[in-house]
PDB file of N, CA and C in Angstrom:
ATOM      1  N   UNK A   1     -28.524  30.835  52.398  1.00  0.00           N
ATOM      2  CA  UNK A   1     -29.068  32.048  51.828  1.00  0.00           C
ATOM      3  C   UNK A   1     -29.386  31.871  50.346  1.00  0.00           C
ATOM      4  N   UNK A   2     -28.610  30.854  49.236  1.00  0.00           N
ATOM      5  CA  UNK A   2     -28.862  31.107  47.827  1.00  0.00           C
ATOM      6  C   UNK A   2     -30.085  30.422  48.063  1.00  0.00           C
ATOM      7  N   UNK A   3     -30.476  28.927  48.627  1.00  0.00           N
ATOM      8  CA  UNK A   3     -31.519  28.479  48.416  1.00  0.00           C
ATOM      9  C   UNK A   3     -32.718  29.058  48.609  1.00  0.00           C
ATOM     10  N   UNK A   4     -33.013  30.377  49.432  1.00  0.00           N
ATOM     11  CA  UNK A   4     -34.225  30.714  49.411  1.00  0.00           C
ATOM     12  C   UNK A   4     -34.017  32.287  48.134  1.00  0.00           C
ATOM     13  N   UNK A   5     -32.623  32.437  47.320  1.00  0.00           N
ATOM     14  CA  UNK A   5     -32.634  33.381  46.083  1.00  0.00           C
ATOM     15  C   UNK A   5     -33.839  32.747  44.784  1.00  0.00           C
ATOM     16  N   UNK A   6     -33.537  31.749  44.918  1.00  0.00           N
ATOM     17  CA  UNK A   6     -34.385  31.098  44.038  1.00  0.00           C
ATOM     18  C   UNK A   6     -35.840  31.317  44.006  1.00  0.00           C
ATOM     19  N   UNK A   7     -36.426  31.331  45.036  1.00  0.00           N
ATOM     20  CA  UNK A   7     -37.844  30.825  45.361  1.00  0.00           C
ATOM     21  C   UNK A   7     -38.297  32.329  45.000  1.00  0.00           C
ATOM     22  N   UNK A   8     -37.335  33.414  45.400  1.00  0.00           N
ATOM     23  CA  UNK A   8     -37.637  34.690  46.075  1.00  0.00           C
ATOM     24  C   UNK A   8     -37.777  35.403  44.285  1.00  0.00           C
ATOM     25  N   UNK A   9     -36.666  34.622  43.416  1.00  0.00           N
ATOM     26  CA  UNK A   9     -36.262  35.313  42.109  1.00  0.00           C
ATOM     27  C   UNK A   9     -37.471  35.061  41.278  1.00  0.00           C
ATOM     28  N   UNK A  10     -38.005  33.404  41.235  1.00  0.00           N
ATOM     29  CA  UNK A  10     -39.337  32.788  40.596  1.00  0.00           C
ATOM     30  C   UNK A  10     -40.238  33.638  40.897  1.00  0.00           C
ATOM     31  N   UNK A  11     -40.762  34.376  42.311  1.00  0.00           N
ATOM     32  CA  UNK A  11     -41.803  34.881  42.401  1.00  0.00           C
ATOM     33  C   UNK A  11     -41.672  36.610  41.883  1.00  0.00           C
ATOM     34  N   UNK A  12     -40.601  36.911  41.834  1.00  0.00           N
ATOM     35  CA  UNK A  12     -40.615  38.140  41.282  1.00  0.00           C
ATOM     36  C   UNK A  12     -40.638  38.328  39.979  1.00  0.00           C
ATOM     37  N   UNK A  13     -39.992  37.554  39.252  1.00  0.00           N
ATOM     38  CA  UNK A  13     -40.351  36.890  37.486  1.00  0.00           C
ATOM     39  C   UNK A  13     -41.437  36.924  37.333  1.00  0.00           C
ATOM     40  N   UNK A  14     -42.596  35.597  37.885  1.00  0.00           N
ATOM     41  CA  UNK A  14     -43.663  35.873  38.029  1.00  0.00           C
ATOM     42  C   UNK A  14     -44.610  37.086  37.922  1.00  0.00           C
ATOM     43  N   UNK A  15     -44.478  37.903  39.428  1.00  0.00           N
ATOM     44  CA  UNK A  15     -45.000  39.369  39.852  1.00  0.00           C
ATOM     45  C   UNK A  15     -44.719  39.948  38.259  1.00  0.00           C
ATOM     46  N   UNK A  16     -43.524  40.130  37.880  1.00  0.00           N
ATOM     47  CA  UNK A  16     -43.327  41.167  36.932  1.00  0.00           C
ATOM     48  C   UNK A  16     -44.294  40.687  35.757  1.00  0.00           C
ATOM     49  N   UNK A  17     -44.151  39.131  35.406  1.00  0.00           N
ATOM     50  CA  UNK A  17     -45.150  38.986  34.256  1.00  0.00           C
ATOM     51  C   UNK A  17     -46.306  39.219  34.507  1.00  0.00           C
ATOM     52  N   UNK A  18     -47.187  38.608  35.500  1.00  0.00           N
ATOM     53  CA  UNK A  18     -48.550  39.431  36.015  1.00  0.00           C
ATOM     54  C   UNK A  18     -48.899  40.867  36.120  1.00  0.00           C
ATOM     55  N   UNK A  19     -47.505  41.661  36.438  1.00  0.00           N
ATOM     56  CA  UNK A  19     -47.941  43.080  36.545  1.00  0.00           C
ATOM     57  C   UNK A  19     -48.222  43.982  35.046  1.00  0.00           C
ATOM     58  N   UNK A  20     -47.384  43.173  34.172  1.00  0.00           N
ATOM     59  CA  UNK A  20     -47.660  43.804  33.298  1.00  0.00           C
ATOM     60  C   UNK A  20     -49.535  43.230  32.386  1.00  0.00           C
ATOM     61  N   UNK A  21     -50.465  42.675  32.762  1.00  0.00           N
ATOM     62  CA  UNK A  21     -51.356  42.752  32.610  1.00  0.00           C
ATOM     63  C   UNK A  21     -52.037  43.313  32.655  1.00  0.00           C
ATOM     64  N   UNK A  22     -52.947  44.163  32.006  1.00  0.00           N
ATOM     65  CA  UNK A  22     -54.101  45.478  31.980  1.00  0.00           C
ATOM     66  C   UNK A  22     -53.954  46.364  31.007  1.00  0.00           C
ATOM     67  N   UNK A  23     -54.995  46.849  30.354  1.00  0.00           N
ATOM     68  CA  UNK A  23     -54.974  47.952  29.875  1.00  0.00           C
ATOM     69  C   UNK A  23     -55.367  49.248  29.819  1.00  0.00           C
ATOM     70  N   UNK A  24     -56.323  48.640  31.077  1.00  0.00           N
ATOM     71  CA  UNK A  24     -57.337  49.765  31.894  1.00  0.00           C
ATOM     72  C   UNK A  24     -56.239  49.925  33.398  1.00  0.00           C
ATOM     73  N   UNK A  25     -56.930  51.485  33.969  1.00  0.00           N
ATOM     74  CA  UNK A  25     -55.984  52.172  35.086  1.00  0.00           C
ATOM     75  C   UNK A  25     -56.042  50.671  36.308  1.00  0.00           C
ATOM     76  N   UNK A  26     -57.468  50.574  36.431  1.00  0.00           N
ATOM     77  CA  UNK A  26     -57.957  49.338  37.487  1.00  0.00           C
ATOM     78  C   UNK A  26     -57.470  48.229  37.495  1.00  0.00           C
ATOM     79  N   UNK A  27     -57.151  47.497  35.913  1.00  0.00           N
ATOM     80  CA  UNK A  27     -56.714  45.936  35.732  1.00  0.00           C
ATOM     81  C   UNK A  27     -55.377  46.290  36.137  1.00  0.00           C
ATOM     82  N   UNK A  28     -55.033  47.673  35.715  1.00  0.00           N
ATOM     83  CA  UNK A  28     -53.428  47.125  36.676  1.00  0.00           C
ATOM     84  C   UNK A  28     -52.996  47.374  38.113  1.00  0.00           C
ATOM     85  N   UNK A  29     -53.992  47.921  38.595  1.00  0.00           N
ATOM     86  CA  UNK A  29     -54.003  48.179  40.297  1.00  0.00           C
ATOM     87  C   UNK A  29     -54.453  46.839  40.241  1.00  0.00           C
ATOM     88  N   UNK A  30     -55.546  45.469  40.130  1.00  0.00           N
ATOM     89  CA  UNK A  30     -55.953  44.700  40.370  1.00  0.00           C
ATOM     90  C   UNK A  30     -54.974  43.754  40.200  1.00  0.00           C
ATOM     91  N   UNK A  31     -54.472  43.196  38.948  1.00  0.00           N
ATOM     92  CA  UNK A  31     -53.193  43.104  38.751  1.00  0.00           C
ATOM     93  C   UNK A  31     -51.824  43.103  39.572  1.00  0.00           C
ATOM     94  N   UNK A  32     -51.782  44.873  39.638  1.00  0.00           N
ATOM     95  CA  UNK A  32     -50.358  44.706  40.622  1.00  0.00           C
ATOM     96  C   UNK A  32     -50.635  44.524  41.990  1.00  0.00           C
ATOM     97  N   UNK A  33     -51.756  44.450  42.591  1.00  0.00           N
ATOM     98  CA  UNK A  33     -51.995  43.932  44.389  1.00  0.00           C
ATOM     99  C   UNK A  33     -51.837  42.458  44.041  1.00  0.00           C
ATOM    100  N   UNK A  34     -52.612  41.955  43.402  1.00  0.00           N
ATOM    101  CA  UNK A  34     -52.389  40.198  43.214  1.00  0.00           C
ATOM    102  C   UNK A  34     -51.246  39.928  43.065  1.00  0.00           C
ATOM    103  N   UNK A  35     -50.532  40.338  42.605  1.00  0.00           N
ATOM    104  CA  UNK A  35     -48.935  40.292  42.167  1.00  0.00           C
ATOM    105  C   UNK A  35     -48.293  40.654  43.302  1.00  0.00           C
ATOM    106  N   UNK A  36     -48.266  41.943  44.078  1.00  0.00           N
ATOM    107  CA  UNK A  36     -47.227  42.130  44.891  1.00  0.00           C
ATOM    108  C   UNK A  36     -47.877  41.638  46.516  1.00  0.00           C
ATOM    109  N   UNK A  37     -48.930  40.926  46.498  1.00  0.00           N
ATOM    110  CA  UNK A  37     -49.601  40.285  47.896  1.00  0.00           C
ATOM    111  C   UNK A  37     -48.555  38.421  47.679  1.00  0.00           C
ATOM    112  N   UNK A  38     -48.998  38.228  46.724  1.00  0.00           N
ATOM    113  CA  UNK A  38     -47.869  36.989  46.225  1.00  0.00           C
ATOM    114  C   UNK A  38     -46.462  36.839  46.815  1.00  0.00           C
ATOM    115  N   UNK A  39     -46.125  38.135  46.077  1.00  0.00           N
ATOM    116  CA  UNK A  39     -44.653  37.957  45.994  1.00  0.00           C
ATOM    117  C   UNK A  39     -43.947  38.136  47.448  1.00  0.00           C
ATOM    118  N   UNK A  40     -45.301  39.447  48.017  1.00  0.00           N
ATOM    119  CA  UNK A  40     -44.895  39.818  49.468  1.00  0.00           C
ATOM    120  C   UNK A  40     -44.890  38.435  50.236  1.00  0.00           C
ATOM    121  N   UNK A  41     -45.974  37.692  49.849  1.00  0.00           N
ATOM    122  CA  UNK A  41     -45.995  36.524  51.130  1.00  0.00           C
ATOM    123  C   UNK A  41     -44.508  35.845  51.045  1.00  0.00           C
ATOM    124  N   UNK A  42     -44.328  35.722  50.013  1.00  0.00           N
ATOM    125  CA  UNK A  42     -42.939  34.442  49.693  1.00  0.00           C
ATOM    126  C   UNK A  42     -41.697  35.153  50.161  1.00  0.00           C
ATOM    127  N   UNK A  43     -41.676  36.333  50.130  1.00  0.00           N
ATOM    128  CA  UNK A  43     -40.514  36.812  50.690  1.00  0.00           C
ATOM    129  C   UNK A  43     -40.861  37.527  52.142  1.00  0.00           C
ATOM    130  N   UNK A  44     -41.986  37.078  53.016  1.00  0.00           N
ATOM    131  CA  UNK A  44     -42.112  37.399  54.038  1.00  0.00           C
ATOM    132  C   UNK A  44     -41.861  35.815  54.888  1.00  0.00           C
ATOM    133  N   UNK A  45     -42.263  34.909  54.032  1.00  0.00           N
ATOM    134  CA  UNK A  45     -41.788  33.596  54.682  1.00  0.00           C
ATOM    135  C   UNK A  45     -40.187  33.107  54.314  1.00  0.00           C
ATOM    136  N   UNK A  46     -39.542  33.401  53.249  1.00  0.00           N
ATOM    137  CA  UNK A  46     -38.257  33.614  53.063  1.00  0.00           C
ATOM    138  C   UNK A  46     -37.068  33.855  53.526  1.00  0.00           C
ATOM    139  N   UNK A  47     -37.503  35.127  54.344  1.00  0.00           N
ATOM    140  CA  UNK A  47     -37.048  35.598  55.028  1.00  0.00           C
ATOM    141  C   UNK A  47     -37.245  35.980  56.946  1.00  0.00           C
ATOM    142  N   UNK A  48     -38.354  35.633  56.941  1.00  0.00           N
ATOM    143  CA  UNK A  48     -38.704  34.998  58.528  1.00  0.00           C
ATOM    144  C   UNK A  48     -38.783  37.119  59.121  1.00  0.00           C
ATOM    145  N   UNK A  49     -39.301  37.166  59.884  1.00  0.00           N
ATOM    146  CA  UNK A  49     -39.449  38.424  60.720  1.00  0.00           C
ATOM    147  C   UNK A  49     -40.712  38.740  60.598  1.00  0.00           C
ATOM    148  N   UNK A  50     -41.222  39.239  59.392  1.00  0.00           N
ATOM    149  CA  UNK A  50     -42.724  39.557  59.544  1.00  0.00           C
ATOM    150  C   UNK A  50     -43.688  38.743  59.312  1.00  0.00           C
ATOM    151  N   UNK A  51     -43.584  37.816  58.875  1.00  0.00           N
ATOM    152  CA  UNK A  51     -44.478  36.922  58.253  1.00  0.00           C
ATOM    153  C   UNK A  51     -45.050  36.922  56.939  1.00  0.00           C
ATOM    154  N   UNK A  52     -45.867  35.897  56.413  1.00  0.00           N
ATOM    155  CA  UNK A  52     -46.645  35.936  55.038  1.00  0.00           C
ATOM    156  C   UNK A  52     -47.564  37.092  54.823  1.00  0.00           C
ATOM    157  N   UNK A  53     -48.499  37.003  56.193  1.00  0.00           N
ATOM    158  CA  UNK A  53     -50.150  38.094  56.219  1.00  0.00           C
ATOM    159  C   UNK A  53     -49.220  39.488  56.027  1.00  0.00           C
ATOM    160  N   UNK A  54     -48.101  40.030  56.651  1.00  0.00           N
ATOM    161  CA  UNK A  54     -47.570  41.596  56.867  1.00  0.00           C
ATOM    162  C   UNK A  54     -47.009  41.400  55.287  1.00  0.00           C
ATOM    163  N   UNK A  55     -46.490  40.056  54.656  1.00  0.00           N
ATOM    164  CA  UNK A  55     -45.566  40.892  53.449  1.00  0.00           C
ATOM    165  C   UNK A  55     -46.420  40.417  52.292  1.00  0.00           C
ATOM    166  N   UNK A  56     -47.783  39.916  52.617  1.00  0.00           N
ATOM    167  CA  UNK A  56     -49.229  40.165  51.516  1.00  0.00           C
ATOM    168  C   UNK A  56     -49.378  41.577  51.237  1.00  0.00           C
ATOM    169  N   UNK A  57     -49.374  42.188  52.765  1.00  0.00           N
ATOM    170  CA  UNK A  57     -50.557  43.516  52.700  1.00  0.00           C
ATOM    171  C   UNK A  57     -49.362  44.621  52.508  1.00  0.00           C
ATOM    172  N   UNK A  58     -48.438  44.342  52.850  1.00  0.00           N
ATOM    173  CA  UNK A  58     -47.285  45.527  51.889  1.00  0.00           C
ATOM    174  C   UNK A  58     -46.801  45.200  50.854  1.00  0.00           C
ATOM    175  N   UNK A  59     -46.781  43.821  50.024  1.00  0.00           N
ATOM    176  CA  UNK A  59     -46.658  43.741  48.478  1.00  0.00           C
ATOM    177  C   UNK A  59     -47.681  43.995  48.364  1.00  0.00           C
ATOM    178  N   UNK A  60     -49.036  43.944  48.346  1.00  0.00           N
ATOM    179  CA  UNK A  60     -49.982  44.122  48.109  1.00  0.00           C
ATOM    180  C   UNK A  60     -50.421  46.027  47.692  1.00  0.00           C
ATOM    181  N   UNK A  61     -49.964  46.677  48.711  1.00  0.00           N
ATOM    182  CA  UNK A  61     -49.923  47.960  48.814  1.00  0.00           C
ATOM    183  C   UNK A  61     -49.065  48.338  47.261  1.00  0.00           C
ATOM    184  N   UNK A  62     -48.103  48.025  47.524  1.00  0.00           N
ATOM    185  CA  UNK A  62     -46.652  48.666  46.838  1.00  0.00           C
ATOM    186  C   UNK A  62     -47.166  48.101  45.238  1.00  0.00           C
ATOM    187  N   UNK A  63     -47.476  47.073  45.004  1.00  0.00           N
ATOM    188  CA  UNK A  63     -48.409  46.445  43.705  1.00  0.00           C
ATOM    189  C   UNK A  63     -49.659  47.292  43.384  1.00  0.00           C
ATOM    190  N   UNK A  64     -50.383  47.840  44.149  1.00  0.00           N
ATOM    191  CA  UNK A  64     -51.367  48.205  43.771  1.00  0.00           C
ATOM    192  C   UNK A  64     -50.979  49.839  43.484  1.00  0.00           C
ATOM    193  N   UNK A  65     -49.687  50.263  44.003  1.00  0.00           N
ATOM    194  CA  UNK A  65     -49.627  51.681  43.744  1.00  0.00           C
ATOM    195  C   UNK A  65     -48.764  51.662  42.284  1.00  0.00           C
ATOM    196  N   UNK A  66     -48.245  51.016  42.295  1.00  0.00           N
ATOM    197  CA  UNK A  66     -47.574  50.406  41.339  1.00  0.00           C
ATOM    198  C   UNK A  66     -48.068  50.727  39.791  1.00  0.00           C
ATOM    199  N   UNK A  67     -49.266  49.545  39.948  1.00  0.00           N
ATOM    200  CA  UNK A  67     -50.232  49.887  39.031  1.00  0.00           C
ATOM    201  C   UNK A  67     -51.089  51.507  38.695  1.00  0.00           C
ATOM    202  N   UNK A  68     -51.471  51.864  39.954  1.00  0.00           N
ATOM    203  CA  UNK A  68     -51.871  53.252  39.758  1.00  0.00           C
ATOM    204  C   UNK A  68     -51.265  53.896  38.785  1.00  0.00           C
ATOM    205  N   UNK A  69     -49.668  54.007  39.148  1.00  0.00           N
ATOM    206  CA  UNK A  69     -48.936  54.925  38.738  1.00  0.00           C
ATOM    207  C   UNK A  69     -48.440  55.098  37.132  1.00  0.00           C
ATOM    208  N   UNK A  70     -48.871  53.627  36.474  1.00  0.00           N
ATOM    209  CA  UNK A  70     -48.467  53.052  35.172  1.00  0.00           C
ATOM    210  C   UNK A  70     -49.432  53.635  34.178  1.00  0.00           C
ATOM    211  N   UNK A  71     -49.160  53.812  33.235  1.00  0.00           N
ATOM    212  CA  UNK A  71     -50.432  54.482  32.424  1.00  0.00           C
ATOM    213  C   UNK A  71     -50.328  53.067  31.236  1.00  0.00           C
ATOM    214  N   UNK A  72     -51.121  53.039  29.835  1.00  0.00           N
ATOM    215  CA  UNK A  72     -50.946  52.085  28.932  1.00  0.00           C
ATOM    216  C   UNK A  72     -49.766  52.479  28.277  1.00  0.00           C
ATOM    217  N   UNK A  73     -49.616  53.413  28.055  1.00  0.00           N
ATOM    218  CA  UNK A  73     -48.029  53.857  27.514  1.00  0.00           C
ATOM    219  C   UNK A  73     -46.650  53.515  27.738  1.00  0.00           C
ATOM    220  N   UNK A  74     -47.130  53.127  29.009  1.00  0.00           N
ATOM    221  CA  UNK A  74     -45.129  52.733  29.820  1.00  0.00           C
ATOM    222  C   UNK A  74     -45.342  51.139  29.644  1.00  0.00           C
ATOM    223  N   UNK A  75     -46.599  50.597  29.364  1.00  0.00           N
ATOM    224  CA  UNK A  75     -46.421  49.161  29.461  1.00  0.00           C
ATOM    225  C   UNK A  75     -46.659  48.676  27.828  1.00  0.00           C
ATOM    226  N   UNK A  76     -46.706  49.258  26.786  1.00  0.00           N
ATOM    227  CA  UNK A  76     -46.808  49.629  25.294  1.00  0.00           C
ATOM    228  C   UNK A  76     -45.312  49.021  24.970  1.00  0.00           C
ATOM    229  N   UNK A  77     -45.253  47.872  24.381  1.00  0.00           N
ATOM    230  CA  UNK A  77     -44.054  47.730  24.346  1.00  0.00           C
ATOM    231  C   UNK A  77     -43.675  46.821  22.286  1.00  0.00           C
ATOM    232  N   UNK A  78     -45.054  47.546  21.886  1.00  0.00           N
ATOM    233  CA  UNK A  78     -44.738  47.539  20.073  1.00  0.00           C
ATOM    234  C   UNK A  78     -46.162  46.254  20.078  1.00  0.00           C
ATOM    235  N   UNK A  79     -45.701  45.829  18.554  1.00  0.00           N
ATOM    236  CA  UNK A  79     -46.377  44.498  18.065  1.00  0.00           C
ATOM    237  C   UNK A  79     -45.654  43.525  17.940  1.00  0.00           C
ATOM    238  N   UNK A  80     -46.240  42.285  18.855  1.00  0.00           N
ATOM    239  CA  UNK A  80     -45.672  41.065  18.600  1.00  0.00           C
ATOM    240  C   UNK A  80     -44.927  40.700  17.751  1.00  0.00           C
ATOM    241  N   UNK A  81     -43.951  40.272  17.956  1.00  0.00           N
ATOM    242  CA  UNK A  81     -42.729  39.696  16.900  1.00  0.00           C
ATOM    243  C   UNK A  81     -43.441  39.050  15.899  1.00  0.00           C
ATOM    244  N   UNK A  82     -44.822  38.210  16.327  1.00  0.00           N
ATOM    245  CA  UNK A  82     -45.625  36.775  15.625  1.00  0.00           C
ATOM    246  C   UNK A  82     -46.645  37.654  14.495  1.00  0.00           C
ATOM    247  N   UNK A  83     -46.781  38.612  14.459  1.00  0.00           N
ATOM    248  CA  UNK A  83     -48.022  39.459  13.957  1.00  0.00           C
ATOM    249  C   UNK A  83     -46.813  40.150  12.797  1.00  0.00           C
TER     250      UNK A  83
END
């Protein structure tokens, strides 16, 4: 079971850094489907029952509402430490 925590933890790290991309309503619905079709596959093969294609199109879903729901404000998180 830990060996597939790993694979499952990388892709959600991932997802989260991708999701936070956009600044428009769309780049982050576009954004969070690419992100949660990803993450869905790896933890649909991970975990064996539904498969990659079923846990694309429900990360995919859940990513893209995701994004809907985010405005630029909740993902506003100051000025770069470097600036």
């Amino acid at each position: 079971m830990s060996t597939k925590l790993v694979p499952i933890g990388l892709a959600l790290a991932c997802a989260l850094a991708l999701g936070a991309c956009g600044s428009r309503s769309d780049d982050r619905v576009a954004s969070g489907a690419g992100a949660g079709a990803g993450t869905g596959a790896v933890i649909g093969l991970a975990f064996g029952g539904i498969g990659a294609i079923p846990g694309a199109l429900i990360g995919a879903g859940v990513g893209a509402g995701t994004g809907a729901v985010t405005d630029k404000n909740d993902l506003y998180l100051g000025e770069p430490v470097w600036r």
